[in-house]
PDB file of N, CA and C in Angstrom:
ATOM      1  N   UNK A   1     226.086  99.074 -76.398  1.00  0.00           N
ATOM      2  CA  UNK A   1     224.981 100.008 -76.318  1.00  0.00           C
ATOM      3  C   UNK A   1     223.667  99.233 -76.384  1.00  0.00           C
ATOM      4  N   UNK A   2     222.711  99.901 -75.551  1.00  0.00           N
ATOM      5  CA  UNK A   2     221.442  98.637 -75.388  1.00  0.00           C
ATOM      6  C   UNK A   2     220.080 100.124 -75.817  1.00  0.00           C
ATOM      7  N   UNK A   3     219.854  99.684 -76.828  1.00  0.00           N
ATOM      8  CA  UNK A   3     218.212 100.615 -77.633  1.00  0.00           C
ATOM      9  C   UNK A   3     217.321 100.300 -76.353  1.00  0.00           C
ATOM     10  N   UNK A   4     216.821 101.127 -76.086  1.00  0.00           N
ATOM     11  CA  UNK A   4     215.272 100.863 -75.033  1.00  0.00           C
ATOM     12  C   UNK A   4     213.907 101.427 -75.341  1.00  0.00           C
ATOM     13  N   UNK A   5     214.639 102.150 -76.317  1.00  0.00           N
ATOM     14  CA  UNK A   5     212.757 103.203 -76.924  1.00  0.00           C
ATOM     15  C   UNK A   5     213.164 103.901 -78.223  1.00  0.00           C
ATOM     16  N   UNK A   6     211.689 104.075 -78.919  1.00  0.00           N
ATOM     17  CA  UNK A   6     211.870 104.590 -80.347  1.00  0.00           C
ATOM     18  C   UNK A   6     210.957 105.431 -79.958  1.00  0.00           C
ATOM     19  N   UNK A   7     210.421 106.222 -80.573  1.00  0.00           N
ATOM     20  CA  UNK A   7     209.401 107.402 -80.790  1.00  0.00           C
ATOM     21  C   UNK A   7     209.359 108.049 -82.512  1.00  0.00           C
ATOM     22  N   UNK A   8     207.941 107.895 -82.884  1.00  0.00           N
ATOM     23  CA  UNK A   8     208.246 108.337 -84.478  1.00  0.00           C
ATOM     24  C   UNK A   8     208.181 110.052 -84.282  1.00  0.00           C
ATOM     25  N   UNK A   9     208.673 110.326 -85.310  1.00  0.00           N
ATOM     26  CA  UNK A   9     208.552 112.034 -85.422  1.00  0.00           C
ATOM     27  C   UNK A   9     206.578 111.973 -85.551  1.00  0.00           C
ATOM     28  N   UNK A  10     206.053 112.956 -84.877  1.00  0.00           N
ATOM     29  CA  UNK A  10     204.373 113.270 -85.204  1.00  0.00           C
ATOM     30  C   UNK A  10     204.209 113.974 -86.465  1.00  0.00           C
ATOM     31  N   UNK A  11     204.870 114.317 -86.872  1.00  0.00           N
ATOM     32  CA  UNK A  11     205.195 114.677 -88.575  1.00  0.00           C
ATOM     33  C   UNK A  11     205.175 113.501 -89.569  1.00  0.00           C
ATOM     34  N   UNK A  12     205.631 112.433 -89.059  1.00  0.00           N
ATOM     35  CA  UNK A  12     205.849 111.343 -89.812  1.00  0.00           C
ATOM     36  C   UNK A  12     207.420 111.525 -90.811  1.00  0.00           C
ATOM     37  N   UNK A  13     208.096 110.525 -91.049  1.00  0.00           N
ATOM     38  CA  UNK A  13     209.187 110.332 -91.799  1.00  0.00           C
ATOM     39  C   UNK A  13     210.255 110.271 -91.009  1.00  0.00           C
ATOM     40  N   UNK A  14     210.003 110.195 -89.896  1.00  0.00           N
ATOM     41  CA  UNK A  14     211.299 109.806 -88.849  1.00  0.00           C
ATOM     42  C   UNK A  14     210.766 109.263 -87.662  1.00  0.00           C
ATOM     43  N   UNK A  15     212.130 109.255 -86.693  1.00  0.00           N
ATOM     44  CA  UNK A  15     211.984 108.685 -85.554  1.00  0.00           C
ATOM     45  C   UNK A  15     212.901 109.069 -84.871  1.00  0.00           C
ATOM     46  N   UNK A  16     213.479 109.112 -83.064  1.00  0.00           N
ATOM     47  CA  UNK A  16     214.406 108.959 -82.723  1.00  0.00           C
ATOM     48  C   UNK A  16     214.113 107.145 -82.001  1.00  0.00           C
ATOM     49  N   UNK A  17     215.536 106.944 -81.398  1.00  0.00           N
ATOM     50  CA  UNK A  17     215.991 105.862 -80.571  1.00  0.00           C
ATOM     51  C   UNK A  17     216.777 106.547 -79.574  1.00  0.00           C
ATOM     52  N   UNK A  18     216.195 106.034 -78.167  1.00  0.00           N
ATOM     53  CA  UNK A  18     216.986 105.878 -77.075  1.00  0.00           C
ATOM     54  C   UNK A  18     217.596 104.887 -76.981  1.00  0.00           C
ATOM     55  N   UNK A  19     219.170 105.116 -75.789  1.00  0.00           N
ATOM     56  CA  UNK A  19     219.813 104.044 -75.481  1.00  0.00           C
ATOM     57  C   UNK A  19     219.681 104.379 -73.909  1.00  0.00           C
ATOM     58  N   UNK A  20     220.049 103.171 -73.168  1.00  0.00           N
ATOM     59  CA  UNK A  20     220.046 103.090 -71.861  1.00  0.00           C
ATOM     60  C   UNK A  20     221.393 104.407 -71.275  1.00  0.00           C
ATOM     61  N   UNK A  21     221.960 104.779 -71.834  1.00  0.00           N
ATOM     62  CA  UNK A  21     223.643 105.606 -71.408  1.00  0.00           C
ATOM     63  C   UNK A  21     222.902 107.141 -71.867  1.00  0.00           C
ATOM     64  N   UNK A  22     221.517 107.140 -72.558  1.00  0.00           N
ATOM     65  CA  UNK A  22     221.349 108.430 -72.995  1.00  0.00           C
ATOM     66  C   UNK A  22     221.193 109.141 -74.141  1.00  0.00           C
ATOM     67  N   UNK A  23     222.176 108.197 -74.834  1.00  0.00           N
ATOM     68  CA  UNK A  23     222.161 108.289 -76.340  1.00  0.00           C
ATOM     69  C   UNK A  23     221.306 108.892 -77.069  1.00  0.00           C
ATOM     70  N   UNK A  24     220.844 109.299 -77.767  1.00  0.00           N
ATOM     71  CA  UNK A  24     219.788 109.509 -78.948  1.00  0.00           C
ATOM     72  C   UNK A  24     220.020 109.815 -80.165  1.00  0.00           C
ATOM     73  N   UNK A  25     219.392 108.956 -80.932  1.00  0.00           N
ATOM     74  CA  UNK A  25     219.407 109.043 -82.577  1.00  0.00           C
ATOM     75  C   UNK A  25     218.480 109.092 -83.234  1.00  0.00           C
ATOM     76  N   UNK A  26     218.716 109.865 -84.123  1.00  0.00           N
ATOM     77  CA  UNK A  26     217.699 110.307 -84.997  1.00  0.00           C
ATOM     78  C   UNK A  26     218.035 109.960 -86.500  1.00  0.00           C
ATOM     79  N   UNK A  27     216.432 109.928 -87.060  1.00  0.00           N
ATOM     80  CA  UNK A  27     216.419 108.847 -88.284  1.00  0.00           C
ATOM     81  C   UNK A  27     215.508 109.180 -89.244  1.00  0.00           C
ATOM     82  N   UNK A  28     215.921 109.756 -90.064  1.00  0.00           N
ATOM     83  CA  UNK A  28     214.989 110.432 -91.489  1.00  0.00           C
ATOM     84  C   UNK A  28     214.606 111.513 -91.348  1.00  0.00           C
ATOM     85  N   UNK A  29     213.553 111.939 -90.974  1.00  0.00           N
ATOM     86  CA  UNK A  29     213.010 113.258 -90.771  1.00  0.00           C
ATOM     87  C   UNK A  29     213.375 113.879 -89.558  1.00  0.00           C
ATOM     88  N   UNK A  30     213.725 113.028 -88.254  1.00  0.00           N
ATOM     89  CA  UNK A  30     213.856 113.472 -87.272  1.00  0.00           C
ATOM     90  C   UNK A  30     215.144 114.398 -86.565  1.00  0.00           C
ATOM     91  N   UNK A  31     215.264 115.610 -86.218  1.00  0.00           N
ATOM     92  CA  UNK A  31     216.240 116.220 -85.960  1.00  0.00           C
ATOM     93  C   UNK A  31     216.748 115.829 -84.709  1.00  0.00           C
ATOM     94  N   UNK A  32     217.715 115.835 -84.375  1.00  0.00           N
ATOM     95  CA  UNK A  32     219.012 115.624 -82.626  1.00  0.00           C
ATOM     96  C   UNK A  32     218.507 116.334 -82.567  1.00  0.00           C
ATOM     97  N   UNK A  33     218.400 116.954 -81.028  1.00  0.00           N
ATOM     98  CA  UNK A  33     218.047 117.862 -79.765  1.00  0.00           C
ATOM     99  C   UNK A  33     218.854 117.805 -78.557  1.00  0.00           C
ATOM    100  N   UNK A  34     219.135 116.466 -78.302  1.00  0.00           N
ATOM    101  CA  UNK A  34     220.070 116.368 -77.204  1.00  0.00           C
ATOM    102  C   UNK A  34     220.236 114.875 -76.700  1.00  0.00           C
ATOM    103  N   UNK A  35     221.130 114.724 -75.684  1.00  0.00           N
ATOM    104  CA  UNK A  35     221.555 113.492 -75.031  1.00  0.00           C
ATOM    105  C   UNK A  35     221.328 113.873 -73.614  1.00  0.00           C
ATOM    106  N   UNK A  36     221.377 112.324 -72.736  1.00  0.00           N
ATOM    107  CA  UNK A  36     220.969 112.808 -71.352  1.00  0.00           C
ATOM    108  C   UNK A  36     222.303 112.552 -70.770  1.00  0.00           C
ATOM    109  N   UNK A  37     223.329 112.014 -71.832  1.00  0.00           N
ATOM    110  CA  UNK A  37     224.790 111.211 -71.595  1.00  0.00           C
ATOM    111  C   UNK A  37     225.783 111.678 -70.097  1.00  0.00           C
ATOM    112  N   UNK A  38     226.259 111.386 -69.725  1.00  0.00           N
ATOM    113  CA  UNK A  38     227.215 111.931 -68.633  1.00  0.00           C
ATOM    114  C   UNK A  38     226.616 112.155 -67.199  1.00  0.00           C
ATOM    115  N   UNK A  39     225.486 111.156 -66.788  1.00  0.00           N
ATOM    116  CA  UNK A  39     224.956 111.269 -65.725  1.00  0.00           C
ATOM    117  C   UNK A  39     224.909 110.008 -64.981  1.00  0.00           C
ATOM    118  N   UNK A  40     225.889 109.999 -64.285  1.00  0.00           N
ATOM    119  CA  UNK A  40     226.219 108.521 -63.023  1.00  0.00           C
ATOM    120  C   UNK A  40     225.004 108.178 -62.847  1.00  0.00           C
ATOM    121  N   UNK A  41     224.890 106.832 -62.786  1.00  0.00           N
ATOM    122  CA  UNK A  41     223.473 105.869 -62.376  1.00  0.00           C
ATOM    123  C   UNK A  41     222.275 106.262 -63.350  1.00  0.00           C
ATOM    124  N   UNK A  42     222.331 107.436 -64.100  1.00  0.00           N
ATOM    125  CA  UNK A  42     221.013 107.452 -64.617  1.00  0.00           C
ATOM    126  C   UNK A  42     220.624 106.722 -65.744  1.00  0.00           C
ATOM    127  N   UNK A  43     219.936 105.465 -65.666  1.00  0.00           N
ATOM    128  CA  UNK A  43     219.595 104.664 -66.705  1.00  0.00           C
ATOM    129  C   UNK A  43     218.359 104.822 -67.440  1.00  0.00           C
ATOM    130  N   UNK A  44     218.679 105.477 -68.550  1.00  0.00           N
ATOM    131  CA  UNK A  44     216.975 106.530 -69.191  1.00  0.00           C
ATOM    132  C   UNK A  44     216.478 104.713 -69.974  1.00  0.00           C
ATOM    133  N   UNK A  45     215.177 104.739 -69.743  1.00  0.00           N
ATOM    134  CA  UNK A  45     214.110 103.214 -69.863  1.00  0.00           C
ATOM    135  C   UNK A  45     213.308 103.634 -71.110  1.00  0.00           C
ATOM    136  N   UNK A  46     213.332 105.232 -71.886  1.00  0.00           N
ATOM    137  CA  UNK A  46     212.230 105.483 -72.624  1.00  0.00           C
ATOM    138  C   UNK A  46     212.141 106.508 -73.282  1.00  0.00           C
ATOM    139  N   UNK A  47     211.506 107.280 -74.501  1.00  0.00           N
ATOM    140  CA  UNK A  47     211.933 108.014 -74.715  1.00  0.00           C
ATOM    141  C   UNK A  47     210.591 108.719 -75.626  1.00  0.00           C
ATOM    142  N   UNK A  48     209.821 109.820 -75.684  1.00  0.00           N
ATOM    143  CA  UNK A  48     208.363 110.185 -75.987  1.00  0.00           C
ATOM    144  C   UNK A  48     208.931 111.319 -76.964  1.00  0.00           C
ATOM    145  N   UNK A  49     208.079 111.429 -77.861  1.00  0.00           N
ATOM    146  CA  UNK A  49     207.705 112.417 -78.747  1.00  0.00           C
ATOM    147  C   UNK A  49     207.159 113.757 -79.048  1.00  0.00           C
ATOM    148  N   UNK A  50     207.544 115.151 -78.495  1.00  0.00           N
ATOM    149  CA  UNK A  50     206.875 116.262 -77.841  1.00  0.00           C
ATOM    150  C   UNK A  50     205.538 116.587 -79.252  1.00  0.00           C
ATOM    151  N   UNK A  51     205.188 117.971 -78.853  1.00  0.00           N
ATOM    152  CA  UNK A  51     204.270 118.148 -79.528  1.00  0.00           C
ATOM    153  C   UNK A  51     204.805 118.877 -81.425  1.00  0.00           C
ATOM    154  N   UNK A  52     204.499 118.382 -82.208  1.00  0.00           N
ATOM    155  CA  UNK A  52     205.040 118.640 -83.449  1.00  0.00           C
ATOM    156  C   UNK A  52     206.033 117.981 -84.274  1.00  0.00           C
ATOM    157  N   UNK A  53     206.768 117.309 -83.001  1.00  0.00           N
ATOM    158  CA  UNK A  53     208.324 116.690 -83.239  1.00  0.00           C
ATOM    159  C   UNK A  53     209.543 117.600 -83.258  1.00  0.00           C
ATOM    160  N   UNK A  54     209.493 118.274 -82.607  1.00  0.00           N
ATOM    161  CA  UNK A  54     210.368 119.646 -82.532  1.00  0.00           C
ATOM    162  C   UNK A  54     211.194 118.614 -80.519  1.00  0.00           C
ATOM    163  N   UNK A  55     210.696 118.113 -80.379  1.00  0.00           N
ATOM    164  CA  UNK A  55     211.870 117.827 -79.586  1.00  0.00           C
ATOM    165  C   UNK A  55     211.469 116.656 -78.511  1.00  0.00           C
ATOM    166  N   UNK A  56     211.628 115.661 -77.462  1.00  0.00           N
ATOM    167  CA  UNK A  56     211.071 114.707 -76.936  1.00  0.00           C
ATOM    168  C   UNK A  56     211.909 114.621 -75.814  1.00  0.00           C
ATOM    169  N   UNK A  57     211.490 113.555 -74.608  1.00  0.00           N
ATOM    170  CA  UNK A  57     211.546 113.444 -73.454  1.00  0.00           C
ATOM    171  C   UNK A  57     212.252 112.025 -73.307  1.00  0.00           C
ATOM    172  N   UNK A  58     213.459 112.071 -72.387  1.00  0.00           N
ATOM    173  CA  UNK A  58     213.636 111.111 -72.206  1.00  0.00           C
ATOM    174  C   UNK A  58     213.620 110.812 -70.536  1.00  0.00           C
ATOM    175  N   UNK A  59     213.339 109.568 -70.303  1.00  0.00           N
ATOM    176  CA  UNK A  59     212.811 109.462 -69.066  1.00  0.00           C
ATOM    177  C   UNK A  59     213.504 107.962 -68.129  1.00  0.00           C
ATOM    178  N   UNK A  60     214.298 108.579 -67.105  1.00  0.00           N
ATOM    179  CA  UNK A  60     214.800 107.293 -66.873  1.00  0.00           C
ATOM    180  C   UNK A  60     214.386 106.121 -64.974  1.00  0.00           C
ATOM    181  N   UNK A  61     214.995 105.670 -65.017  1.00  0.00           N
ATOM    182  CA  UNK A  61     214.296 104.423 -64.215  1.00  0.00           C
ATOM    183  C   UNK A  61     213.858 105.302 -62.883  1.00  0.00           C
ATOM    184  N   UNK A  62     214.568 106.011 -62.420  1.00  0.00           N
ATOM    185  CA  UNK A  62     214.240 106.699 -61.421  1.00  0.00           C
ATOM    186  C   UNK A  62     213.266 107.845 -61.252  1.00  0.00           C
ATOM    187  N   UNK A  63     212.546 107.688 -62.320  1.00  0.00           N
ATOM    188  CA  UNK A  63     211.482 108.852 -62.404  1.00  0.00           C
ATOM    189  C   UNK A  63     211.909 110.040 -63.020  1.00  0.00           C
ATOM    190  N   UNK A  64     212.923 110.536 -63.583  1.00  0.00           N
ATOM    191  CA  UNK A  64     213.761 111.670 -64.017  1.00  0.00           C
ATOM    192  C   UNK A  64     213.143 111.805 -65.381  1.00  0.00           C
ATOM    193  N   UNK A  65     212.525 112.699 -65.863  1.00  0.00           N
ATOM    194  CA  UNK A  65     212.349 112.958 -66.844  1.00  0.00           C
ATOM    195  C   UNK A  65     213.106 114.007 -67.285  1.00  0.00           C
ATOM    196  N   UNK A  66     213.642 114.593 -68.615  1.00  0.00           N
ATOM    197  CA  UNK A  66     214.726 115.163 -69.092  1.00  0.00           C
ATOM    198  C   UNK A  66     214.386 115.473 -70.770  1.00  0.00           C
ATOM    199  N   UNK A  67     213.889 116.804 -70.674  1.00  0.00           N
ATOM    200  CA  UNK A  67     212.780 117.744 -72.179  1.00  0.00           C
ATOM    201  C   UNK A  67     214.522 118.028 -73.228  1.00  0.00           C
ATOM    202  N   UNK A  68     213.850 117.720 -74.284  1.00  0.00           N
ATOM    203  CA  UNK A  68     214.979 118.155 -74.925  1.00  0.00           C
ATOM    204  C   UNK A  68     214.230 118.987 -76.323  1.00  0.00           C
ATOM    205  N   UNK A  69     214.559 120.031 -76.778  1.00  0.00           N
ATOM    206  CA  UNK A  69     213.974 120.502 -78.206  1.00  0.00           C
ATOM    207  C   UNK A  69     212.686 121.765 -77.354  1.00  0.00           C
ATOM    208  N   UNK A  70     211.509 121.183 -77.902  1.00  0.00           N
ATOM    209  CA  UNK A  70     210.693 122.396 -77.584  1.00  0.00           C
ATOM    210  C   UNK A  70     209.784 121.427 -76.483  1.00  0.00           C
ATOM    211  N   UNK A  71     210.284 120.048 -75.982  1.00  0.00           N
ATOM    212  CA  UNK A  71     209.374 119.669 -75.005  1.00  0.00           C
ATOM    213  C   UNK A  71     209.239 120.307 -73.791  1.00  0.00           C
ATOM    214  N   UNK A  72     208.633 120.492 -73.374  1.00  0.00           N
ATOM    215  CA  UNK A  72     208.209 121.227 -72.395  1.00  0.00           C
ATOM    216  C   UNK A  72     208.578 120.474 -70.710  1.00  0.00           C
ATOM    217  N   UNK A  73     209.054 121.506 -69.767  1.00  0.00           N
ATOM    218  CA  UNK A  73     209.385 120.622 -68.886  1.00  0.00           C
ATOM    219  C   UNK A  73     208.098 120.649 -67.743  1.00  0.00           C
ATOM    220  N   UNK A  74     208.017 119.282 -66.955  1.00  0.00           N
ATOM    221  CA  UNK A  74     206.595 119.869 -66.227  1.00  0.00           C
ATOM    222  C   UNK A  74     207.603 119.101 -64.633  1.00  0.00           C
ATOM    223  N   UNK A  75     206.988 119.614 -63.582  1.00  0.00           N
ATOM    224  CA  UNK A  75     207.203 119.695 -62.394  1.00  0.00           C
ATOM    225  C   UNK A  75     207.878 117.912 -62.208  1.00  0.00           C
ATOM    226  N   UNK A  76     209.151 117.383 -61.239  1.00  0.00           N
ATOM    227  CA  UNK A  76     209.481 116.372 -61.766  1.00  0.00           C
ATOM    228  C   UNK A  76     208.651 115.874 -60.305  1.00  0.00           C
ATOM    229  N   UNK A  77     208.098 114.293 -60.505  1.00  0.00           N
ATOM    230  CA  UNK A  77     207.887 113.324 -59.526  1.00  0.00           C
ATOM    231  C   UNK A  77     208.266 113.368 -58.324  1.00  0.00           C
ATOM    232  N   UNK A  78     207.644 113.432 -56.745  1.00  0.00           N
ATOM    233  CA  UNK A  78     208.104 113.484 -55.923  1.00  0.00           C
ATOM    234  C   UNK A  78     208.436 112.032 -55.393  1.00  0.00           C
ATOM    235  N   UNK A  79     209.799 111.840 -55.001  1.00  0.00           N
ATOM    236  CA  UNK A  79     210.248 110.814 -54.896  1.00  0.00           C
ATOM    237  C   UNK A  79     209.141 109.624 -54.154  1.00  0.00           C
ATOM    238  N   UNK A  80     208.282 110.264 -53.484  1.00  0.00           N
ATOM    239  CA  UNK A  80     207.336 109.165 -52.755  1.00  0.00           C
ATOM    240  C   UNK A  80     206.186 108.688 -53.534  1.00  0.00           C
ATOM    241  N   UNK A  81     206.151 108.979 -55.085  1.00  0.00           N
ATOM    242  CA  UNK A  81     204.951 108.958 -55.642  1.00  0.00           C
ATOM    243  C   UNK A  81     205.767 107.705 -56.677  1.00  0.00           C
ATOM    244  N   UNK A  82     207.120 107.625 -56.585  1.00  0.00           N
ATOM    245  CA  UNK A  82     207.869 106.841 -57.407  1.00  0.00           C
ATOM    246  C   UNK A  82     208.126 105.800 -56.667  1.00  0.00           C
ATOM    247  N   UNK A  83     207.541 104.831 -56.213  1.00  0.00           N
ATOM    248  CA  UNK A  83     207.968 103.733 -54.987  1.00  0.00           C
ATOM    249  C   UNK A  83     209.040 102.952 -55.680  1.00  0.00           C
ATOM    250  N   UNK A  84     208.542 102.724 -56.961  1.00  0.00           N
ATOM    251  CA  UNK A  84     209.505 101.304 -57.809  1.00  0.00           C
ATOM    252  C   UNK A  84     210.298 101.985 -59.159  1.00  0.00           C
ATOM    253  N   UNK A  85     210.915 101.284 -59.624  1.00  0.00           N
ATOM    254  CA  UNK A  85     211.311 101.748 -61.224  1.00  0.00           C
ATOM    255  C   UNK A  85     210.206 102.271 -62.177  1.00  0.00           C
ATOM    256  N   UNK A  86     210.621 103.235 -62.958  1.00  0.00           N
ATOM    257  CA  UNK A  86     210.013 103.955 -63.742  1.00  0.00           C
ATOM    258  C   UNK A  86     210.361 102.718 -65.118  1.00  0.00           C
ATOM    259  N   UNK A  87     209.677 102.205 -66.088  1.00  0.00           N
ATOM    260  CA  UNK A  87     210.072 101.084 -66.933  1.00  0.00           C
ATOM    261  C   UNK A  87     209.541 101.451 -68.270  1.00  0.00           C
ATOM    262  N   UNK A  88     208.421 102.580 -68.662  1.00  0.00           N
ATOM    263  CA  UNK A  88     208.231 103.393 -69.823  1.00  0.00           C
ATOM    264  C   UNK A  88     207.885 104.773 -69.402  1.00  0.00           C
ATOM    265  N   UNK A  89     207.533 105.359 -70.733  1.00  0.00           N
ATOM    266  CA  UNK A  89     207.139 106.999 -70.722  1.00  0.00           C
ATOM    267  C   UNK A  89     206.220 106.709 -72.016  1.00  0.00           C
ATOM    268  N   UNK A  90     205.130 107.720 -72.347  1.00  0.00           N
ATOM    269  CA  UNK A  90     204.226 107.405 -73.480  1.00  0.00           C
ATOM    270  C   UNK A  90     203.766 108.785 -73.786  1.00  0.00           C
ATOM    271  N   UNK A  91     203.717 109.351 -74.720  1.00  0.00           N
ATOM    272  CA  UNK A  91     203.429 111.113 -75.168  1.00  0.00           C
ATOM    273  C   UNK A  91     201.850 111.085 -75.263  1.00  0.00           C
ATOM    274  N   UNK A  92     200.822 112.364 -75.299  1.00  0.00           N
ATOM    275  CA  UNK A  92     199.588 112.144 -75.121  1.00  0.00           C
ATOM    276  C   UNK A  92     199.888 112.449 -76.352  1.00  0.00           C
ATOM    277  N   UNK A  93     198.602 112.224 -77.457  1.00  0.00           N
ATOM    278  CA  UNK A  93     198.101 112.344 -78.399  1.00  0.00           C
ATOM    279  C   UNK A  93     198.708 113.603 -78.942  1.00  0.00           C
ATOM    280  N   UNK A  94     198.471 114.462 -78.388  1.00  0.00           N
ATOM    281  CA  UNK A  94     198.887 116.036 -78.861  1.00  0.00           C
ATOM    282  C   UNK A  94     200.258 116.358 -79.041  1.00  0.00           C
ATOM    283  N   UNK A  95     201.186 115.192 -77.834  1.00  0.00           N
ATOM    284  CA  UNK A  95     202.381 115.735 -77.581  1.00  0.00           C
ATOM    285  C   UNK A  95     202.247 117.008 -76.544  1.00  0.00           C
ATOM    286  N   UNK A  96     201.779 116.863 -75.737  1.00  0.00           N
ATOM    287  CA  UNK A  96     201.800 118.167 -74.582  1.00  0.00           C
ATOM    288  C   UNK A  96     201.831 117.756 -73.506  1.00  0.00           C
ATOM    289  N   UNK A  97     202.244 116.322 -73.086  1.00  0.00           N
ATOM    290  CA  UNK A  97     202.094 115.904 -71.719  1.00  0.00           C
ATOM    291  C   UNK A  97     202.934 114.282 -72.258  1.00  0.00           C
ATOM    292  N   UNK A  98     203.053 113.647 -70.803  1.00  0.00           N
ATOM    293  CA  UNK A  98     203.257 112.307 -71.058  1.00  0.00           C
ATOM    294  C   UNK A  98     203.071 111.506 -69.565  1.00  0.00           C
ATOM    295  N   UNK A  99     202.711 110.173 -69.830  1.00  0.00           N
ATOM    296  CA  UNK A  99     202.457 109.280 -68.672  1.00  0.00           C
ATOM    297  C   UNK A  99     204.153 108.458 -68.515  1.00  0.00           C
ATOM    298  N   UNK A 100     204.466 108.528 -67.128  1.00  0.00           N
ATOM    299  CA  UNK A 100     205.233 107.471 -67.073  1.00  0.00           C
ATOM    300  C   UNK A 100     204.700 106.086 -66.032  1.00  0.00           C
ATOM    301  N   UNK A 101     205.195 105.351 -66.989  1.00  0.00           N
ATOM    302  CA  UNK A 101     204.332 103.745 -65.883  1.00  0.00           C
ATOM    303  C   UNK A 101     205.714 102.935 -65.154  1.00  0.00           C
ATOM    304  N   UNK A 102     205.500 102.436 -63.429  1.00  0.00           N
ATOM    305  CA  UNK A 102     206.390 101.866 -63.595  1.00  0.00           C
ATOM    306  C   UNK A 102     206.337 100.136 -63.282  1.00  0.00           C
ATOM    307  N   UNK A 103     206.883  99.493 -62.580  1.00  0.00           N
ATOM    308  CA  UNK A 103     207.050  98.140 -62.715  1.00  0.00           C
ATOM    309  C   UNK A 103     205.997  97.485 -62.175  1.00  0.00           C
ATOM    310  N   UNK A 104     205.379  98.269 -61.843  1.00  0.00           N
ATOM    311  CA  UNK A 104     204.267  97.678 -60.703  1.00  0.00           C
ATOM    312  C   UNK A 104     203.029  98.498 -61.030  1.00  0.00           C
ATOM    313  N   UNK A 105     203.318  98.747 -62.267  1.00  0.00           N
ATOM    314  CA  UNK A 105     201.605  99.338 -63.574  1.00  0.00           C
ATOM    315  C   UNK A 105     201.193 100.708 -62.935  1.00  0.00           C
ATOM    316  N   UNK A 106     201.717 100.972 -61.776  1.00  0.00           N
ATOM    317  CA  UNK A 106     201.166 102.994 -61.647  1.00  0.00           C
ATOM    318  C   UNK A 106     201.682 103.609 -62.456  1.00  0.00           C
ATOM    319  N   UNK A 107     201.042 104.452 -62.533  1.00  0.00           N
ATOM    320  CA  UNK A 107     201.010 105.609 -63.926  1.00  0.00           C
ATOM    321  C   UNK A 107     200.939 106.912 -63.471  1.00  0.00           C
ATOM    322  N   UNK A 108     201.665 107.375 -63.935  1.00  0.00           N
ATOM    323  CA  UNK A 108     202.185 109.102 -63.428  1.00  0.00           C
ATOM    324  C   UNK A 108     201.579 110.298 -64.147  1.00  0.00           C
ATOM    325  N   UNK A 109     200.651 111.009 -64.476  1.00  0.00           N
ATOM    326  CA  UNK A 109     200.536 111.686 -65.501  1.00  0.00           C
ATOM    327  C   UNK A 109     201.002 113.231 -65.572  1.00  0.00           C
ATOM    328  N   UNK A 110     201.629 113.817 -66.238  1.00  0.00           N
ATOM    329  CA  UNK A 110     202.228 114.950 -66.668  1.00  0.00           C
ATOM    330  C   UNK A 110     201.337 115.814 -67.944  1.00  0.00           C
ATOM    331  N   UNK A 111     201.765 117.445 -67.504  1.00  0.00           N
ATOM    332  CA  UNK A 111     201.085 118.218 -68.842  1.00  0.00           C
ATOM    333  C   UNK A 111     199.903 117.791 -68.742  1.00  0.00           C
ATOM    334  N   UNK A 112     199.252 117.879 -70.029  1.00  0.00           N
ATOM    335  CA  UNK A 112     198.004 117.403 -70.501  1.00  0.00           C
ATOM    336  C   UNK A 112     197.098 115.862 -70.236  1.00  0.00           C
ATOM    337  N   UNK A 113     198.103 115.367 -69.914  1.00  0.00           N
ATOM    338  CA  UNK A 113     197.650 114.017 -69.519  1.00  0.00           C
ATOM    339  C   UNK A 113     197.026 113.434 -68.637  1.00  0.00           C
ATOM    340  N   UNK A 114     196.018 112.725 -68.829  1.00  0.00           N
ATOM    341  CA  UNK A 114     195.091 112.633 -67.618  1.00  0.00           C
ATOM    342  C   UNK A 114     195.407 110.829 -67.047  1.00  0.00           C
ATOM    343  N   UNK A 115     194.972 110.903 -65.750  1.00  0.00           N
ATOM    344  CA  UNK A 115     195.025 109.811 -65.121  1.00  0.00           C
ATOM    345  C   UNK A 115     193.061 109.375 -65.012  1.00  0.00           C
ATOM    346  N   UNK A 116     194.232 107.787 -65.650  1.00  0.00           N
ATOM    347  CA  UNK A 116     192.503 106.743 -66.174  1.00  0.00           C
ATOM    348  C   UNK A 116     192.317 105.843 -64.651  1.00  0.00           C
ATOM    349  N   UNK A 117     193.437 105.923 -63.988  1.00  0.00           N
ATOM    350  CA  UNK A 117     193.010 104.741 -62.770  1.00  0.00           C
ATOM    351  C   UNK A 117     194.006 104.128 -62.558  1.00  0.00           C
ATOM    352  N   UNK A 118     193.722 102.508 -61.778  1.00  0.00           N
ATOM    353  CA  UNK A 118     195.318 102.057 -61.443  1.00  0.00           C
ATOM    354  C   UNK A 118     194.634 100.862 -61.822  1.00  0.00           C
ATOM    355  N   UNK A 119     196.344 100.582 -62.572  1.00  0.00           N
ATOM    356  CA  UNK A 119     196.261  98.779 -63.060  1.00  0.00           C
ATOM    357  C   UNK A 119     196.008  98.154 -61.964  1.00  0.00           C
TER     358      UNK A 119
END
């Protein structure tokens, strides 16, 4: 099993961990919500923190993002806006949105999240 992302609870006193297969674990304060497990080729790269900590996003190489708990789902990436691997995901401040960046520094923004420009 290979860890690829942590996310603390926005409550504080926990966290989950992603694994590349989907996995997710949760750690002190933080409650399970779900796994992305049982999906051929999908290799999740990341894993964000929704708003409150009531539930988070995991997001994998292909642009797939996947709400679990009370995250909210927002419209997914059109495959032409995803040229390369998706390689993180990052929650906005609030938890109401999230950026995914991929190998080649474009940045995707979702929900609440605003787009600053291109690396």
């Amino acid at each position: 099993m290979q860890i690829v992302g942590i996310a603390p609870s926005p409550a504080g006193g926990g966290y989950w961990l992603a694994s590349a297969n989907g996995a997710v674990f949760a750690s002190g304060g933080a409650r399970f919500y779900g796994r992305a497990g049982g999906r051929p080729g999908q290799r999740i790269v990341g894993i964000a923190a929704a708003a409150a900590g009531r539930g988070y996003w995991l997001a994998s190489a292909t642009g797939q993002v996947m709400a679990f708990g009370d995250a909210r789902k927002f419209k997914a990436p059109d495959r032409s806006h995803v040229p390369v691997q998706v390689v993180g995901i990052a929650s906005t401040p609030d938890g109401l949105g999230y950026w995914l960046v991929t190998a080649t520094g474009s940045v995707l923004a979702f929900g609440d999240a605003q787009h600053f420009g291109v690396f």
